[in-house]
Protein backbone atom coordinates (compact mmCIF):
# COMPACT_ATOMS: atom_id res chain seq x y z
CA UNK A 1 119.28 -10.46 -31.10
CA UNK A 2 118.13 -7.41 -32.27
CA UNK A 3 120.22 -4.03 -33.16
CA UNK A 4 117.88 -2.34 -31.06
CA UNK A 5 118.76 -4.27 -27.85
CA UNK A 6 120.57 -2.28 -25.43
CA UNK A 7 120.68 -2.23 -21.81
CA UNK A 8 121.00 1.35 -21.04
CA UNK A 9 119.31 4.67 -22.81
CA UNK A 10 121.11 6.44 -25.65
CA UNK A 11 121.30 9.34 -22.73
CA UNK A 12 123.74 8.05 -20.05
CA UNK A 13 123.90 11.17 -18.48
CA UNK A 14 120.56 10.48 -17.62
CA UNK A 15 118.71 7.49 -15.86
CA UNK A 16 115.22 7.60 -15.35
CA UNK A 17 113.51 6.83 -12.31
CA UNK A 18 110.57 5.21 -14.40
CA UNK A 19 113.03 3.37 -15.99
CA UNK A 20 114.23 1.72 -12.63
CA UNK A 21 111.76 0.44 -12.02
CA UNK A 22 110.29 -0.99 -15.14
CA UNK A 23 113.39 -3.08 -14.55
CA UNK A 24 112.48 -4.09 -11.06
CA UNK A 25 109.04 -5.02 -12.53
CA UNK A 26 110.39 -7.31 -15.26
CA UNK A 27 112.91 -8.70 -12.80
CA UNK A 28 110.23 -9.89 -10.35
CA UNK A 29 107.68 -10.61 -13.27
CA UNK A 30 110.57 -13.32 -14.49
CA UNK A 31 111.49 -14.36 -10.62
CA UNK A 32 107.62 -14.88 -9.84
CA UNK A 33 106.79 -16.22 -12.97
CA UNK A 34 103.76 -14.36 -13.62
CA UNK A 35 102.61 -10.80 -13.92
CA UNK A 36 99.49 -10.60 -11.13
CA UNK A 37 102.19 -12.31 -8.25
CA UNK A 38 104.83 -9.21 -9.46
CA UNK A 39 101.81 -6.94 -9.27
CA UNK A 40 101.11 -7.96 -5.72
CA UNK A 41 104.35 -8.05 -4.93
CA UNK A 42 105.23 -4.49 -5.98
CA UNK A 43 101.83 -3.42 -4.75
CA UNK A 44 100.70 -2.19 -8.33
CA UNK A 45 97.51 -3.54 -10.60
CA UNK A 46 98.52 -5.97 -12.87
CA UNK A 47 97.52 -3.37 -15.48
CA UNK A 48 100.54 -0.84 -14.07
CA UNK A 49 102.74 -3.92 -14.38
CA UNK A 50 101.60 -4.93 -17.53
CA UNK A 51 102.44 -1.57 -19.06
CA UNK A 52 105.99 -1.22 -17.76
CA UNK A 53 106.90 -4.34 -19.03
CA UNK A 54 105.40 -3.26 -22.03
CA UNK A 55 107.24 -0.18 -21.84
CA UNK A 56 110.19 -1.89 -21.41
CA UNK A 57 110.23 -3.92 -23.97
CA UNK A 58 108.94 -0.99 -26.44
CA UNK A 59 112.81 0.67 -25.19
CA UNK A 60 114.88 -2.82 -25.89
CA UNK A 61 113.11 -3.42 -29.25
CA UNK A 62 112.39 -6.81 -28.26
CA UNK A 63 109.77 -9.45 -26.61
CA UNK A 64 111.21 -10.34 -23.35
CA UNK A 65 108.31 -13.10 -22.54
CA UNK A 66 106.49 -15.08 -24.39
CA UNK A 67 102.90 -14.87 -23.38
CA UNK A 68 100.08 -17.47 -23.36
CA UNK A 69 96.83 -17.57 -21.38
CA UNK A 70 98.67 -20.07 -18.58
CA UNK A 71 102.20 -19.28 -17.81
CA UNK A 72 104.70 -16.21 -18.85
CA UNK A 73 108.30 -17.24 -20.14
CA UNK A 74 111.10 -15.28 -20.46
CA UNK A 75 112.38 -15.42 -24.01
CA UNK A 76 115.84 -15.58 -24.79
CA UNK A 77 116.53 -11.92 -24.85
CA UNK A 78 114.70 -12.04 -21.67
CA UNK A 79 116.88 -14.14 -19.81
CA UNK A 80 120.09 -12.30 -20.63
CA UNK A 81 118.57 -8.92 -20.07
CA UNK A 82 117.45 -10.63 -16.61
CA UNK A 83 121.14 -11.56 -15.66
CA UNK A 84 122.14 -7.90 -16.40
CA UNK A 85 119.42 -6.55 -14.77
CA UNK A 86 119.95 -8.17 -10.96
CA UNK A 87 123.75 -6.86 -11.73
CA UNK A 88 122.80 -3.53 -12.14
CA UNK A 89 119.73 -3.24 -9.43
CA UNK A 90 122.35 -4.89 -7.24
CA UNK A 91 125.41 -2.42 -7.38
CA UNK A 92 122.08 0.39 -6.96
CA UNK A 93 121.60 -0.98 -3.55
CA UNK A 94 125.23 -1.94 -2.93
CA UNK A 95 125.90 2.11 -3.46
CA UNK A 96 122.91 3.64 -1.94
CA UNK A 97 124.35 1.21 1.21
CA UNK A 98 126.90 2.51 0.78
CA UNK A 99 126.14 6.13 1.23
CA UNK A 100 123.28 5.65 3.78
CA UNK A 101 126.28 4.24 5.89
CA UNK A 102 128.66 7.19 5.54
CA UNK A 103 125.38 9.42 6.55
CA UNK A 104 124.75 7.13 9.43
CA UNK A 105 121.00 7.19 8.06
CA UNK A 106 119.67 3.95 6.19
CA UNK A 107 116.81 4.21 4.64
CA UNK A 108 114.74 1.87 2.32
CA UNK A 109 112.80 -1.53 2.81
CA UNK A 110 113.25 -4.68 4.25
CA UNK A 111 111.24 -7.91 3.45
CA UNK A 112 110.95 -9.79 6.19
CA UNK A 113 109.32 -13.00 6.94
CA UNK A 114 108.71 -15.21 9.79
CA UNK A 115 107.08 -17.97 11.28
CA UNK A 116 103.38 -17.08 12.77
CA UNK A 117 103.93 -18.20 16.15
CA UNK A 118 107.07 -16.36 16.66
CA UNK A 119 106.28 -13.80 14.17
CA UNK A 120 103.20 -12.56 16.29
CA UNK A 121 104.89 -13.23 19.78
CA UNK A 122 108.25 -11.38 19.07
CA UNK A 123 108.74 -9.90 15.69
CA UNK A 124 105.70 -7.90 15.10
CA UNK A 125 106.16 -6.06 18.55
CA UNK A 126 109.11 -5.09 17.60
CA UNK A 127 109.17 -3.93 14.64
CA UNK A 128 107.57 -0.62 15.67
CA UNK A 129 110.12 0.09 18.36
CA UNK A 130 112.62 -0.48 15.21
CA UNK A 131 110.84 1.94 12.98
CA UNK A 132 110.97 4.21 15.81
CA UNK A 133 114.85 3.59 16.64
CA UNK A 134 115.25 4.13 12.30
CA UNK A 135 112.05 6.03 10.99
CA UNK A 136 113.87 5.95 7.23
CA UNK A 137 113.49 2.34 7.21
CA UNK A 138 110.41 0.47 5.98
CA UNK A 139 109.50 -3.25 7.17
CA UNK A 140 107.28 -5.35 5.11
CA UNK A 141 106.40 -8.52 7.28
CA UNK A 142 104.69 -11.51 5.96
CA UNK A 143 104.04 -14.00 8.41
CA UNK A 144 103.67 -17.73 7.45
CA UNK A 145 104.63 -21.16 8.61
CA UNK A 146 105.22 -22.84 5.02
CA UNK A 147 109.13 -22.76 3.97
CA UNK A 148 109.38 -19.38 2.57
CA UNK A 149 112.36 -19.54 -1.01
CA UNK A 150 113.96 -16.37 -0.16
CA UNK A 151 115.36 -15.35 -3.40
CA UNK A 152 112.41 -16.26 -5.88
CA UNK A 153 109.87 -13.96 -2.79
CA UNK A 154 112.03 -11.03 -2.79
CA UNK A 155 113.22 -11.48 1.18
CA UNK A 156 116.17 -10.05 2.80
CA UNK A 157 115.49 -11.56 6.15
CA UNK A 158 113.32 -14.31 6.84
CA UNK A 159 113.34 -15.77 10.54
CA UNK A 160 113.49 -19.27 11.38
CA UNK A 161 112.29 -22.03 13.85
CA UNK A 162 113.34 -25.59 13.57
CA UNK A 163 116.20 -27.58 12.45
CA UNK A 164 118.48 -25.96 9.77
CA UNK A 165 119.38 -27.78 6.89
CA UNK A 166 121.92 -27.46 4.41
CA UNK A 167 121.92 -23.35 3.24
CA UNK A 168 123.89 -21.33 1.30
CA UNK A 169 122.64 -18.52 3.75
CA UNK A 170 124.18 -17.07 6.31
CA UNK A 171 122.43 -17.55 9.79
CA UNK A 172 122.40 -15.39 12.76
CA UNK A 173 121.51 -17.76 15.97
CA UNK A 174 119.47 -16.14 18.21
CA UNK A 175 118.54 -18.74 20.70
CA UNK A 176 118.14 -22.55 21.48
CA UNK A 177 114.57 -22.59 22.42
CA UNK A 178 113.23 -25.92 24.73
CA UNK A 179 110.33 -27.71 23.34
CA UNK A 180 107.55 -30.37 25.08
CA UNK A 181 105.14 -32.61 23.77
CA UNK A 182 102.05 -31.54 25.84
CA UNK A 183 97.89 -32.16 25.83
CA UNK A 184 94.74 -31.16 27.18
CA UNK A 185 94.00 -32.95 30.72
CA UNK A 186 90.50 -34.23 28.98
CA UNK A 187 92.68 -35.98 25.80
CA UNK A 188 94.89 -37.75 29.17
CA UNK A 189 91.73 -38.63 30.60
CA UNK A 190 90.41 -39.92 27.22
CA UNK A 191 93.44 -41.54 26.16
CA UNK A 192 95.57 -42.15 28.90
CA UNK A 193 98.78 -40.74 29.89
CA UNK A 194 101.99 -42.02 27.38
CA UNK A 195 105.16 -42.23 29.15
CA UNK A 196 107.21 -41.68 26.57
CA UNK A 197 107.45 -41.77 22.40
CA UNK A 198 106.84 -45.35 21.83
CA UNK A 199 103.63 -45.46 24.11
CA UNK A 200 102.86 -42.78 21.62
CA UNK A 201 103.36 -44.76 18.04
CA UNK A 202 102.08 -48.25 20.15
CA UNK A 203 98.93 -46.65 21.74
CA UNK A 204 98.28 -44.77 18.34
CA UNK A 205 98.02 -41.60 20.03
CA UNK A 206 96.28 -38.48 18.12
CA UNK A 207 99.86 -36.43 17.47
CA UNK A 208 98.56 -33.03 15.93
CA UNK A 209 101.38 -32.41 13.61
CA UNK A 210 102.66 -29.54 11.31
CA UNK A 211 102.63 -30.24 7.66
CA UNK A 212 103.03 -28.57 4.54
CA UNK A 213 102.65 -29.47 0.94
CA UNK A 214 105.20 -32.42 -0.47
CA UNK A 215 106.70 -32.68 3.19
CA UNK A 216 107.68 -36.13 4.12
CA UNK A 217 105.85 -38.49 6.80
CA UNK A 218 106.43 -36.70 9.94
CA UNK A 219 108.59 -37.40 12.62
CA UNK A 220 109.45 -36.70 16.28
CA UNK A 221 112.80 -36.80 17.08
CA UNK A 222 112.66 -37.00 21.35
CA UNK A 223 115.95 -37.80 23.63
CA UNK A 224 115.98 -41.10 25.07
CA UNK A 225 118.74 -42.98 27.00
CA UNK A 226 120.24 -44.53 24.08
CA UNK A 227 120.54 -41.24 22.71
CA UNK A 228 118.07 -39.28 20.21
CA UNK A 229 115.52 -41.33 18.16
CA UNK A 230 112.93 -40.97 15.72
CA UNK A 231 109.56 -41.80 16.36
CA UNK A 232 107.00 -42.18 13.41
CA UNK A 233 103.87 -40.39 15.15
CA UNK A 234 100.61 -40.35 13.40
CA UNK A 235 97.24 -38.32 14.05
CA UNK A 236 93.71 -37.29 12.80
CA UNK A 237 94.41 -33.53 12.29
CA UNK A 238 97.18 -31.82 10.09
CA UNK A 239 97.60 -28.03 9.20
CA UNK A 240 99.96 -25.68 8.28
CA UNK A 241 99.16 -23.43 10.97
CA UNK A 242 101.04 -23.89 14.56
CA UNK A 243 98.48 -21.71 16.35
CA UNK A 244 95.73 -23.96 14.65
CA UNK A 245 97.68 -27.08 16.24
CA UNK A 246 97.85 -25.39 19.98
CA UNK A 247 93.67 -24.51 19.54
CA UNK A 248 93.23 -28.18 19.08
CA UNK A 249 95.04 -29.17 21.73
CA UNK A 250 93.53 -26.72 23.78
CA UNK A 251 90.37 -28.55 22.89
CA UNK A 252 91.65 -31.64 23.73
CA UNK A 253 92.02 -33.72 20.42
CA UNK A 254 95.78 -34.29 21.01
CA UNK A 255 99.41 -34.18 21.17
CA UNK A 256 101.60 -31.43 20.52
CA UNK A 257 105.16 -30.90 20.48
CA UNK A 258 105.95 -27.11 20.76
CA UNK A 259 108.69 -24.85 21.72
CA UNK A 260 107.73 -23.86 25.58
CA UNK A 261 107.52 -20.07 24.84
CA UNK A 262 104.48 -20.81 22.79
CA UNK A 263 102.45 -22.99 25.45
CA UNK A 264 103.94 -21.53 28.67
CA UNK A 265 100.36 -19.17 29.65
CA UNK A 266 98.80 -22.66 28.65
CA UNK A 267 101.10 -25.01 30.84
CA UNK A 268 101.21 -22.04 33.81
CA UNK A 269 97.16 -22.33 33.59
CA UNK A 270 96.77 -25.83 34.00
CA UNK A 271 94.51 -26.42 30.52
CA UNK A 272 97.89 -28.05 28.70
CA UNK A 273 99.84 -30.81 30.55
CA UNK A 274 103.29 -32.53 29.63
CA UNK A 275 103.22 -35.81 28.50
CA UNK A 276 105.63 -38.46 27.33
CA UNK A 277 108.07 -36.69 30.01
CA UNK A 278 110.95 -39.90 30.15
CA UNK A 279 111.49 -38.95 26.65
CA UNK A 280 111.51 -35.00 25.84
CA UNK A 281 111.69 -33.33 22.32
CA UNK A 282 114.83 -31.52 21.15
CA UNK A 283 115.85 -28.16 21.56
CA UNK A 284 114.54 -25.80 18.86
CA UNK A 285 116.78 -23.24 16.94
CA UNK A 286 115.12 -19.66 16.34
CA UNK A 287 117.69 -17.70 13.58
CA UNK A 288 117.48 -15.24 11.37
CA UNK A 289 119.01 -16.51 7.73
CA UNK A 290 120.20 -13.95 5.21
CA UNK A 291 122.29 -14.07 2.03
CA UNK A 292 125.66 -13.08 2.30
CA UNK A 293 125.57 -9.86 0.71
CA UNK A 294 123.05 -8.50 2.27
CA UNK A 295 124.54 -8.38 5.44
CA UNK A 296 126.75 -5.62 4.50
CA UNK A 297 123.82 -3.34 3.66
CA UNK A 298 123.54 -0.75 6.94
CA UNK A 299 119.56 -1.16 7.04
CA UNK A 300 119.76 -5.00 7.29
CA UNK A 301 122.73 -5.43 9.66
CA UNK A 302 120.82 -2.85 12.00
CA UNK A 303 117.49 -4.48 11.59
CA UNK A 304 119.47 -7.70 11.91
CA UNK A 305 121.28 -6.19 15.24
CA UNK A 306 118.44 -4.65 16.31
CA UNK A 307 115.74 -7.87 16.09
CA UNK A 308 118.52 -10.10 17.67
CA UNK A 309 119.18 -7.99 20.73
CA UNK A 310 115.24 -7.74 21.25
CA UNK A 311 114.30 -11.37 20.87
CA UNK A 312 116.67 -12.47 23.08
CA UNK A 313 115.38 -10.35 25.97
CA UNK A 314 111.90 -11.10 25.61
CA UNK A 315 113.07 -14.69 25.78
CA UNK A 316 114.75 -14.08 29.13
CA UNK A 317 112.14 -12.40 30.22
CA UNK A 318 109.51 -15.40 29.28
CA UNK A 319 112.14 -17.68 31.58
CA UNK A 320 112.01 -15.59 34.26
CA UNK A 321 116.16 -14.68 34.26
CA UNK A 322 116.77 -11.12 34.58
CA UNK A 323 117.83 -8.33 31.67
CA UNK A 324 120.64 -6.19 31.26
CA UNK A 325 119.15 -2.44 31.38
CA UNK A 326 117.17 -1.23 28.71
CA UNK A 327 118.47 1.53 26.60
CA UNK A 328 115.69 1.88 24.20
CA UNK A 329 112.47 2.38 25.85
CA UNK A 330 111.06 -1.35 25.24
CA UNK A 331 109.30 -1.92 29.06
CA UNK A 332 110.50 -5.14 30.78
């Protein structure tokens, strides 16, 4: 390594601001593996980015990637200087927290992500009665229904619909959320009406399904009298998109199976039925997931707070049970 590798300036007493974040640009550069995603990302040009890991590296005296015209690697004075890095950027926030809790006044942003359907029916709404509840606090929301990998995106929340796996992230439950397979009366004119999952797999039913890139065969796991049981359901029409799913559906080219808060207008109206009724989906979970330490930064456990409280009203609401009284100004 070279003499001229240090972590800090020759100046403690001083830390530049520029500095800072030249370090936060190298450490998502190296996280995001390339320098126009970090660009985006920190929403700089990949020019600005470009020069403060150049400006960065002109400090340490070293190369901290190795550059070609298809992928950016971190050398090996790159990778330690990354572990230090996330160590230092992390006791930052850990003291800022810190002090924004003594003052009772977070501040900073929160990267947030969440599924589309629930993101547009719940979170988004929300979010401006939380910036107006904490107007120091930022939220950047990205709304998508692939599986979001929290650390390598740079997200401190990211809500959740579906069956957990396996996490090392902590998970706040917010609510066990009913689902139905349902279709357009047309498609059960067309096609007939399946009593339950294996009409659907025998009769070869059009199942509009959810599917992302490198995600296994899909499955339907409904309740049945012997207890819960995977069915193998095929169809004509895959996205990535649950809205695009319900517009199908809507226009009668199959099957869905979707938490009831996103089809209720739909089922209310008459223009999407239940089917397969003898043998319902399972319950949905909707949770917010979060690592550990984040948690005990003020901004996220009030944001976390905060969301939870919300989402769980509008949910009663949707079912028709009444609320508790509001104490924030958020109408009924």
């Amino acid at each position: 390594m070279s003499e001229h590798f240090q972590f800090f300036p020759y100046n403690r007493t001083l830390f530049p601001m520029a500095y800072l974040t030249n370090i936060r640009m190298f450490v998502r550069v190296h996280e995001l593996g390339g320098m126009s995603a970090a660009a985006r990302d920190q929403r700089v040009s990949p020019a600005v980015a470009s020069s403060r890991i150049s400006a960065l590296e002109k400090h340490l005296g070293v190369r901290l990637f190795n550059r070609t015209t298809r992928n950016l690697r971190a050398t090996e004075q790159g990778l330690i200087f990354y572990e230090g890095a996330i160590k230092v950027l992390e006791a930052i926030e850990e003291v800022e927290a810190r002090v924004a809790d003594v003052t009772k006044d977070p501040q900073g942003t929160i990267h947030v992500a969440a599924p589309l359907g629930i993101g547009k029916r719940f979170i988004s709404p929300i979010v401006p009665v939380f910036k107006d509840t904490y107007p120091r606090i930022d939220v950047r929301l990205r709304l998508t229904d692939r599986r979001v990998d929290m650390p390598a995106e740079g997200l401190d929340v990211a809500f959740f619909l579906g069956t957990l796996e396996d996490s090392s992230l902590r998970v706040r439950a917010i609510a066990e959320c009913p689902r139905v397979l349902c279709a357009a009366p047309r498609y059960v004119e067309k096609r007939g009406m399946p009593r339950d999952g294996a009409e659907l797999v025998e009769d070869r039913h059009d199942c509009l399904l959810l599917r992302y890139p490198g995600t296994p065969e899909p499955e339907w796991t409904l309740m049945t009298d012997g207890g819960l049981r995977k069915y193998a359901v095929s169809g004509p029409f895959e996205s990535d998109d649950g809205d695009v799913l319900t517009g199908w559906a809507l226009d009668g080219r199959g099957v869905i199976n979707k938490p009831v808060f996103e089809v209720a207008e739909y089922l209310n109206a008459g223009t999407l039925i239940p089917v397969a009724t003898e043998t319902p989906p399972t319950s949905v979970q909707f949770a917010c997931l979060y690592p550990h330490k984040r948690y005990q930064d003020p901004k996220i456990r009030r944001f976390i707070d905060f969301m939870t409280d919300h989402c769980r009203r509008m949910l009663r609401d949707l079912e028709g049970k009444p609320t508790e009284p509001r104490r924030d100004g958020v109408p009924a």
